[in-house]
C-alpha atoms as a PDB file:
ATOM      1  CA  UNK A   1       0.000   0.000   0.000  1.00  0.00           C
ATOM      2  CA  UNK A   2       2.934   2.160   1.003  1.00  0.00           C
ATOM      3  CA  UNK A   3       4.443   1.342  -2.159  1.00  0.00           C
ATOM      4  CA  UNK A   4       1.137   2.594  -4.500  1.00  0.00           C
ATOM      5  CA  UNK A   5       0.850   5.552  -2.662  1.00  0.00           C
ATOM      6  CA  UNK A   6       4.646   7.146  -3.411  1.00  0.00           C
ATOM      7  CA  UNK A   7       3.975   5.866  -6.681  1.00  0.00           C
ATOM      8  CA  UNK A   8       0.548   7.842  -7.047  1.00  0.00           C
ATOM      9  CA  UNK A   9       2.775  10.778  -5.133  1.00  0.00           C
ATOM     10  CA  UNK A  10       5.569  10.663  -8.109  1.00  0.00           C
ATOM     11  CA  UNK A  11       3.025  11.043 -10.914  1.00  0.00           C
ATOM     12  CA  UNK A  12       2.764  15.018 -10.909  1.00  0.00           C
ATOM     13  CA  UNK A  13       6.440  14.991 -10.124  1.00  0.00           C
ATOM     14  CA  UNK A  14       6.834  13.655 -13.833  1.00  0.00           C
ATOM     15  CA  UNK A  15       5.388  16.018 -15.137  1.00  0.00           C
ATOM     16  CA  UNK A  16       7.156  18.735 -14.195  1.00  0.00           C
ATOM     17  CA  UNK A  17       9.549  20.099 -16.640  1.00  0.00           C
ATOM     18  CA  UNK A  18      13.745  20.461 -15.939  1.00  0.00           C
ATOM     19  CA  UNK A  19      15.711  23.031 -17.962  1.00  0.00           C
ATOM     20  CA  UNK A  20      18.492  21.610 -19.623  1.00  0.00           C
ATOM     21  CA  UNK A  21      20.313  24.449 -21.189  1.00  0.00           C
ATOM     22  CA  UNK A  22      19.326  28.007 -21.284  1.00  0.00           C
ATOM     23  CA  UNK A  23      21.139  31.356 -22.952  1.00  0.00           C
ATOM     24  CA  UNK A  24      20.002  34.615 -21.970  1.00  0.00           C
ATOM     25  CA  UNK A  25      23.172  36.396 -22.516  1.00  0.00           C
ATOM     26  CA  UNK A  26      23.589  38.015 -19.713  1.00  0.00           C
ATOM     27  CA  UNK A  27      27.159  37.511 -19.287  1.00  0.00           C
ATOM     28  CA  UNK A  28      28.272  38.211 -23.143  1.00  0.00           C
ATOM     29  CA  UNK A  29      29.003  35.388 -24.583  1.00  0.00           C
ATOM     30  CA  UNK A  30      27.522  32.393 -26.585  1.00  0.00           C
ATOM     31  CA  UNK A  31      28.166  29.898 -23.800  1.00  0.00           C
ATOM     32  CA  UNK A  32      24.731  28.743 -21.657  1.00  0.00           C
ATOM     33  CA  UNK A  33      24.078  30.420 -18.772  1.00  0.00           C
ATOM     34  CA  UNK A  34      22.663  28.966 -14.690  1.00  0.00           C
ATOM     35  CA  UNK A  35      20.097  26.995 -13.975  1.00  0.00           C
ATOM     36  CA  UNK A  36      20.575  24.649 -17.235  1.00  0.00           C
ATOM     37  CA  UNK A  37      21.773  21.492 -16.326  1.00  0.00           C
ATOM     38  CA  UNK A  38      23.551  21.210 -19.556  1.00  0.00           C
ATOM     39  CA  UNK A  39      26.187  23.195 -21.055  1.00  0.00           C
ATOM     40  CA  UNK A  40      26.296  23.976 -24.078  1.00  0.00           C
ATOM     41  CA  UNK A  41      27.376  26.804 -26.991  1.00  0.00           C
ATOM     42  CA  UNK A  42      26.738  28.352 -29.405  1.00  0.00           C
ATOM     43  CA  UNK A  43      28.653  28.573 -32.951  1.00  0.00           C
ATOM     44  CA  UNK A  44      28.260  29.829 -36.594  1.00  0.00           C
ATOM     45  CA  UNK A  45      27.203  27.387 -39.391  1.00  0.00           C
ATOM     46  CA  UNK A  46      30.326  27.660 -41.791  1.00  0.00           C
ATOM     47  CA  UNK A  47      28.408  27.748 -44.977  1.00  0.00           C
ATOM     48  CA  UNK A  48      26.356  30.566 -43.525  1.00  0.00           C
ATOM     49  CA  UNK A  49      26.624  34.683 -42.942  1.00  0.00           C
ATOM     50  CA  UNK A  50      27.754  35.734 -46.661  1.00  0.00           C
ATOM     51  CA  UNK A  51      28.053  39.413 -45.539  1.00  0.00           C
ATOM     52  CA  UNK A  52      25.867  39.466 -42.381  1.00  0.00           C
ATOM     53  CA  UNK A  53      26.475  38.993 -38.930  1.00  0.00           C
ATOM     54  CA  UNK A  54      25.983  37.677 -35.295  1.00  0.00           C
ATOM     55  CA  UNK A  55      26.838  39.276 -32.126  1.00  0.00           C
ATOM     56  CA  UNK A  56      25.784  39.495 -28.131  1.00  0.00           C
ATOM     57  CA  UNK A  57      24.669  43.100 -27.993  1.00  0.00           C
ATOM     58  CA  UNK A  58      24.134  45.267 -24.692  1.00  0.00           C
ATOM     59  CA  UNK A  59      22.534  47.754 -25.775  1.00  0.00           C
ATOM     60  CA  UNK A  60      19.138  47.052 -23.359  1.00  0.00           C
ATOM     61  CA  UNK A  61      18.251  44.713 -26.285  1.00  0.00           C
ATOM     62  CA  UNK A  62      17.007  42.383 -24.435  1.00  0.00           C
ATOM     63  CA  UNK A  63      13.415  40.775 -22.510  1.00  0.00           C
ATOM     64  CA  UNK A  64      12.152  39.280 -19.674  1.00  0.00           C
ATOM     65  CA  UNK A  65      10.118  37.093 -22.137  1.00  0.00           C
ATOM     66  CA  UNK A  66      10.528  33.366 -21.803  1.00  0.00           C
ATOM     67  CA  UNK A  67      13.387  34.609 -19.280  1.00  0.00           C
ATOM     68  CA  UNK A  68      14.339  32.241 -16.174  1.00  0.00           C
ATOM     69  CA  UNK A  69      16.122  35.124 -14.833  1.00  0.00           C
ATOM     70  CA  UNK A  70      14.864  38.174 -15.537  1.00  0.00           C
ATOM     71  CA  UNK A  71      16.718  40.928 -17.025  1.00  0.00           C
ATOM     72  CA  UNK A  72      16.587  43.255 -20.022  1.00  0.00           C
ATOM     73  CA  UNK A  73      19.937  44.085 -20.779  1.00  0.00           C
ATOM     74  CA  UNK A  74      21.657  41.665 -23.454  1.00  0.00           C
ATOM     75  CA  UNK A  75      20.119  39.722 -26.318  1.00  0.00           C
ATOM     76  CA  UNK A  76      21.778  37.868 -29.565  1.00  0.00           C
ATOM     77  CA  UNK A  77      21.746  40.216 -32.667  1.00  0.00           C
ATOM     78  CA  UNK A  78      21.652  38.651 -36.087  1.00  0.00           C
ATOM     79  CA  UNK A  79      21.819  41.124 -39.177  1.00  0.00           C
ATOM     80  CA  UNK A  80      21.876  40.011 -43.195  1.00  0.00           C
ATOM     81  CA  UNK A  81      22.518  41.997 -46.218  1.00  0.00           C
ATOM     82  CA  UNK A  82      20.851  43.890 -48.830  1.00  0.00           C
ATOM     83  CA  UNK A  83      22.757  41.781 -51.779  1.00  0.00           C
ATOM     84  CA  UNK A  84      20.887  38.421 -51.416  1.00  0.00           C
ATOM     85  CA  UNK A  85      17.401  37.998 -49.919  1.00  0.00           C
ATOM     86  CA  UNK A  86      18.046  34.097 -50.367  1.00  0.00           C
ATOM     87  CA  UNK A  87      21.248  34.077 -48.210  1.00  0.00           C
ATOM     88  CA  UNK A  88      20.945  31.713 -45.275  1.00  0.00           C
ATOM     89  CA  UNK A  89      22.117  32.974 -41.844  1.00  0.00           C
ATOM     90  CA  UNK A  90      22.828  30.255 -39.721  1.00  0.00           C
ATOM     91  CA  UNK A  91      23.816  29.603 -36.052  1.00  0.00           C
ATOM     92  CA  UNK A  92      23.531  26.565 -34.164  1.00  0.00           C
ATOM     93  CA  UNK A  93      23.682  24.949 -30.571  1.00  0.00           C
ATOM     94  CA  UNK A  94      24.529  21.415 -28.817  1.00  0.00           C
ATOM     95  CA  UNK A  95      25.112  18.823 -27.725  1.00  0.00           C
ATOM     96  CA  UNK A  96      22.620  17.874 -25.452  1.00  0.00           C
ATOM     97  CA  UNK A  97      22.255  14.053 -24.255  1.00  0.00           C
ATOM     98  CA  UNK A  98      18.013  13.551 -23.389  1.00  0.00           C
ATOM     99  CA  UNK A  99      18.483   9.885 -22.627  1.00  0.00           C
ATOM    100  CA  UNK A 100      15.551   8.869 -20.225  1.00  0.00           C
ATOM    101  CA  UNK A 101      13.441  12.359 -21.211  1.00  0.00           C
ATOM    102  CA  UNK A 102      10.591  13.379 -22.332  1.00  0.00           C
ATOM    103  CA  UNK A 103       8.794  15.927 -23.986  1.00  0.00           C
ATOM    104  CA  UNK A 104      11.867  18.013 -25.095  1.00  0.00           C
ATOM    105  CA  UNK A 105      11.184  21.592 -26.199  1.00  0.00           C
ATOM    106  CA  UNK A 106      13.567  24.387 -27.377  1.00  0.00           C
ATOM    107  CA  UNK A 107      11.713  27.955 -26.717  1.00  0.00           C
ATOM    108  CA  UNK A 108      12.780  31.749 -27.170  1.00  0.00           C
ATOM    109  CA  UNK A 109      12.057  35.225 -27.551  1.00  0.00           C
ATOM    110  CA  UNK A 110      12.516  36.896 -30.907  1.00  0.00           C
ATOM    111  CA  UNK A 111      12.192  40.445 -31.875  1.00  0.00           C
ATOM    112  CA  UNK A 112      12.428  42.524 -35.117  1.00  0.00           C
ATOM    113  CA  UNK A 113      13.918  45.950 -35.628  1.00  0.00           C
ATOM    114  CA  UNK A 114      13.894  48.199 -38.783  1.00  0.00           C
ATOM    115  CA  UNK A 115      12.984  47.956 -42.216  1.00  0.00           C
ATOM    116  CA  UNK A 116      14.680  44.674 -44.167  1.00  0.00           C
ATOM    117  CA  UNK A 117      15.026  42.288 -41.701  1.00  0.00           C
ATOM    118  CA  UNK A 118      14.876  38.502 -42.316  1.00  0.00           C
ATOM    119  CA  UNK A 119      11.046  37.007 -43.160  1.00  0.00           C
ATOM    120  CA  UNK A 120      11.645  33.293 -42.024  1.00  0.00           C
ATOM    121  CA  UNK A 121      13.663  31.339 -39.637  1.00  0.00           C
ATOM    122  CA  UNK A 122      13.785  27.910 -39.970  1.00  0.00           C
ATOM    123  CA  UNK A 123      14.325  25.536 -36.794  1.00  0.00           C
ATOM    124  CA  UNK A 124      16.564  22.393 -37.156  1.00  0.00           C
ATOM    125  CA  UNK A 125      17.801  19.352 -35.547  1.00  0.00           C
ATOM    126  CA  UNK A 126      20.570  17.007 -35.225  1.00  0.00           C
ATOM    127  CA  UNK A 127      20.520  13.719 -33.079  1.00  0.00           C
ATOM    128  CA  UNK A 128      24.008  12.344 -34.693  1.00  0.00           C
ATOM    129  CA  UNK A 129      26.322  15.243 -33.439  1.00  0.00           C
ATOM    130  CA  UNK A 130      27.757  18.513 -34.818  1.00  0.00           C
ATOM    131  CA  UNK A 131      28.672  17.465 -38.045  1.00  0.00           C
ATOM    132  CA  UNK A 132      24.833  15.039 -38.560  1.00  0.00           C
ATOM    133  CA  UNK A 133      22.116  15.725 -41.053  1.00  0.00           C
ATOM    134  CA  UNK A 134      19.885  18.558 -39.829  1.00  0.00           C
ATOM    135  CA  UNK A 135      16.148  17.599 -39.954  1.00  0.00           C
ATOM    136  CA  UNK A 136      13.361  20.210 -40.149  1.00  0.00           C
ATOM    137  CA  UNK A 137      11.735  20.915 -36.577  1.00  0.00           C
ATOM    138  CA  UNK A 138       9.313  23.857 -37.675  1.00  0.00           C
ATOM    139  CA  UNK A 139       9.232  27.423 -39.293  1.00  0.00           C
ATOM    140  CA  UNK A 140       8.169  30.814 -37.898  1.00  0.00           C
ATOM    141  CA  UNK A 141       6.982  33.118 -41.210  1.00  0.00           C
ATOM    142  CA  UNK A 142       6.897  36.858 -40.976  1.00  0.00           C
ATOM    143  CA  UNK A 143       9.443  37.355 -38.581  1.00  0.00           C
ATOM    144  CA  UNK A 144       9.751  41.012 -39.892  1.00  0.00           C
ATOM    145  CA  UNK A 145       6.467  41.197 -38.646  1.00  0.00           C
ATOM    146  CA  UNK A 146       7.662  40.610 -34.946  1.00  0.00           C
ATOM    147  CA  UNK A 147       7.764  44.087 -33.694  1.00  0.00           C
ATOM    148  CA  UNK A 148       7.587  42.807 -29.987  1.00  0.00           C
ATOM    149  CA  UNK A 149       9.182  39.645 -28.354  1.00  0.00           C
ATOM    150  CA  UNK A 150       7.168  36.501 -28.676  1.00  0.00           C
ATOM    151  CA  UNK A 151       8.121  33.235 -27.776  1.00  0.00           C
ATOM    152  CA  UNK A 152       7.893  30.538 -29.846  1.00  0.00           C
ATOM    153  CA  UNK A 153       8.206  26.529 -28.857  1.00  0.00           C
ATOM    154  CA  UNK A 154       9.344  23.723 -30.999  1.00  0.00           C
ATOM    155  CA  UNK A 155       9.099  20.068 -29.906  1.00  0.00           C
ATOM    156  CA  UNK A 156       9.185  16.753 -31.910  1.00  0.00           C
ATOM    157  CA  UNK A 157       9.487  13.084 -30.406  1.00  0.00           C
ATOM    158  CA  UNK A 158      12.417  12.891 -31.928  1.00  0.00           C
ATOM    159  CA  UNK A 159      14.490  15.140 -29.658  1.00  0.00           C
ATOM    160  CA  UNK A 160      14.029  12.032 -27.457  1.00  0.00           C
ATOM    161  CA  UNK A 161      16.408   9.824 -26.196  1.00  0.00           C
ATOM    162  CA  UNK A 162      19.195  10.930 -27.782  1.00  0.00           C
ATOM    163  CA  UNK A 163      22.323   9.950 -25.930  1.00  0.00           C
ATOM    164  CA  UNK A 164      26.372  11.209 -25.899  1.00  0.00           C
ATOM    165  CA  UNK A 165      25.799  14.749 -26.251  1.00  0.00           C
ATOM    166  CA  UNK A 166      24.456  14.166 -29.952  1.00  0.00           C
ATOM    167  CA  UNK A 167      21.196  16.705 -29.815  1.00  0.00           C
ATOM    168  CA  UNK A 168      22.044  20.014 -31.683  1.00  0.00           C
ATOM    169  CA  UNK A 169      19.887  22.892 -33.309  1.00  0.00           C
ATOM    170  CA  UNK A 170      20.260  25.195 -36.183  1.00  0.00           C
ATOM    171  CA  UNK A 171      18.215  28.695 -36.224  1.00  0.00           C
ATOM    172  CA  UNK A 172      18.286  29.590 -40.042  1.00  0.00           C
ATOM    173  CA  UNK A 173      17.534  33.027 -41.025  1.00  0.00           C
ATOM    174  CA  UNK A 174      16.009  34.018 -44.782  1.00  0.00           C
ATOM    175  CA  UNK A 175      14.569  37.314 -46.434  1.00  0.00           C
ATOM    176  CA  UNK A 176      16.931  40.180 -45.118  1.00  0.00           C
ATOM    177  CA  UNK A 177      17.003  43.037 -47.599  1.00  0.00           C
ATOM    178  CA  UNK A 178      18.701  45.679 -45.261  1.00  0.00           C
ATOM    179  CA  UNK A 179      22.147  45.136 -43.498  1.00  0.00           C
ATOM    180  CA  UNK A 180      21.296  47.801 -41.146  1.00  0.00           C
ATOM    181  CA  UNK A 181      18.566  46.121 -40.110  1.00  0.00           C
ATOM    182  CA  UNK A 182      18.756  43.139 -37.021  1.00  0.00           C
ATOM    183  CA  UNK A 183      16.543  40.750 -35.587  1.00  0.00           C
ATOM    184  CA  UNK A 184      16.655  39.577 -31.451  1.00  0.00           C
ATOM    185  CA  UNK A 185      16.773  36.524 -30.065  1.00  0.00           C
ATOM    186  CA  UNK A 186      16.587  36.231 -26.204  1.00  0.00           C
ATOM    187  CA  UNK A 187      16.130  33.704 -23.727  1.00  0.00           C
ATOM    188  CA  UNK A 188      16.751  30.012 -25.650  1.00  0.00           C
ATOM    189  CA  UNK A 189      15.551  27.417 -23.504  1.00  0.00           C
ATOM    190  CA  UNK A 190      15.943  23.210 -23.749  1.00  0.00           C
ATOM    191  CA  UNK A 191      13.526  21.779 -21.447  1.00  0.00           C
ATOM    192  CA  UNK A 192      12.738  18.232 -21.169  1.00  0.00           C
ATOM    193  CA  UNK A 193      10.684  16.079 -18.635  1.00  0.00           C
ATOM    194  CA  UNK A 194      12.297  12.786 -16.843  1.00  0.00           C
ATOM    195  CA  UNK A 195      10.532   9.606 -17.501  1.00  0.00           C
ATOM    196  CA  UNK A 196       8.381   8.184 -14.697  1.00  0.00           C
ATOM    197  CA  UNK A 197      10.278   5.618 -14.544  1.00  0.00           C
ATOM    198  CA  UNK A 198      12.973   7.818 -12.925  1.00  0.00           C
ATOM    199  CA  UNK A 199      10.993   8.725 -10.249  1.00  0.00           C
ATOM    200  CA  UNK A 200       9.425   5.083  -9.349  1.00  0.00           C
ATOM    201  CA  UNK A 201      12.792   3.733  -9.247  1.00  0.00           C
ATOM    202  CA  UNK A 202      13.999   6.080  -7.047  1.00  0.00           C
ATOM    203  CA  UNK A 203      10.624   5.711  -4.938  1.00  0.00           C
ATOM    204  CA  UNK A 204      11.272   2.106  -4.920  1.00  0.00           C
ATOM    205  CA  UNK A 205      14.722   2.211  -4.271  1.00  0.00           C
ATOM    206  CA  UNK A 206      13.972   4.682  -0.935  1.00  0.00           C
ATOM    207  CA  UNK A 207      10.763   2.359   0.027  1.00  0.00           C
ATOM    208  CA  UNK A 208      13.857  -0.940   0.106  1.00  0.00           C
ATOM    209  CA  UNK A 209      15.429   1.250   1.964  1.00  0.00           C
ATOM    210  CA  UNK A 210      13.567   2.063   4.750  1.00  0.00           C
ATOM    211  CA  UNK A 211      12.209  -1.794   4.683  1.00  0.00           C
ATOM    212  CA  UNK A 212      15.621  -2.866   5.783  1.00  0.00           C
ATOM    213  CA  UNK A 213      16.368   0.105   8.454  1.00  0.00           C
ATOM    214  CA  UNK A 214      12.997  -1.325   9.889  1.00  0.00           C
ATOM    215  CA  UNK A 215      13.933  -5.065   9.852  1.00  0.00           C
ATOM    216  CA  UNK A 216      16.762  -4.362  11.658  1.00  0.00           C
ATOM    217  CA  UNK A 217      15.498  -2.044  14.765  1.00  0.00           C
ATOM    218  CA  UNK A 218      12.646  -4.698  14.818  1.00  0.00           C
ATOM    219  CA  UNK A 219      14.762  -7.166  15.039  1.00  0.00           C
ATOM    220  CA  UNK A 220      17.333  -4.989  17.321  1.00  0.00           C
ATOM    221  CA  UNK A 221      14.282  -4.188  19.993  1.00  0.00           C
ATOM    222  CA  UNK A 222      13.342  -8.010  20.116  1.00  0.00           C
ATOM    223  CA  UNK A 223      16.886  -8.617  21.077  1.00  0.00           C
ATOM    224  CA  UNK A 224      16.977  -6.686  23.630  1.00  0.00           C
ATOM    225  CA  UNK A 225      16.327  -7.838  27.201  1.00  0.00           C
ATOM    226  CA  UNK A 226      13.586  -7.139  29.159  1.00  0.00           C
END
């Protein structure tokens, strides 16, 4: 009985979602930032940024929108170019290992500023390392459009169970027509729920535990003399 109740306990416990790797840019760089669990970076695609560019900006850029701590200050500035509208910007980030998780979603906070700036990003992912085949995850359209920070969430049951650090994604950016112009990202998050099975084990594993600890002070007190 003891047993089915901790197990009834753990089942809102799996539910609740862990971060794995988060970026809001606070300190500068394109390394993740605390609470993630993960670490993980950020780098350019090679084939990608003919003319434009990518850069942590302070310039009170960024949001508190999708934030896990809150602050306003830097965000991740992509620009293009005004010579190719088809040009792909790309950056990407990895590896995370989701063995034994669930429901694994990458979420952010994008912004648009100026006239020119790109109309579509394209999310991607890898699950056989830096250099696998990118699959598509999902597209936002109109990012132009995006004249305040909205997040937007991507998740596919295929982000599951990938194991040695092998989980990467690629943002890809289409449509600039202005090199002055730049588009915000803010606040990436990975999170990911644990199986139940985590949790039960561990429940079981305590419940063994405290079996044994009670066998033996029963059996201590009955050896003890009146």
């Amino acid at each position: 009985m003891g047993i089915l109740m901790l197990m009834a306990m753990a089942a809102p416990s799996a539910h609740a979602a862990f971060l794995e790797t988060y970026y809001d840019f606070e300190d500068g760089d394109f390394s993740s930032d605390s609470p993630g669990l993960q670490p993980t970076t950020i780098s350019f695609t090679p084939t990608s940024y003919p003319g434009g560019h990518i850069a942590v900006v302070d310039n009170l850029a960024g949001t508190n929108e999708n934030a896990v701590t809150p602050s306003t200050n830097f965000a991740l500035e992509l620009g293009g170019n005004s010579t190719d509208a088809s040009a792909q910007y790309c950056f990407f980030l990895g590896g995370l290992t989701t063995t034994g998780l669930l429901d694994v979603t990458l979420s952010f906070a994008i912004l648009s500023e100026g006239d020119g700036t790109f109309t579509t990003l394209n999310l991607l992912y890898s699950t056989t390392g830096l250099n696998g085949t990118y699959n598509p995850l999902g597209s936002i359209l109109s990012v132009n459009q995006i004249l305040t920070y909205k997040t937007f969430s991507f998740t596919s049951p295929a982000l599951e169970g990938v194991s040695s650090d092998n989980l990467f994604f690629e943002f890809c950016f289409t449509g600039s027509t202005n090199a002055s112009s730049q588009t915000f990202i803010d606040n990436i998050q990975v999170t990911a729920v644990p199986e139940p099975s985590t949790y039960i084990g561990g429940l079981l594993g305590i419940v063994g535990l405290c079996w044994y600890q009670r066998r033996r002070l029963t059996r201590f007190l009955s050896l003890r003399p009146a």
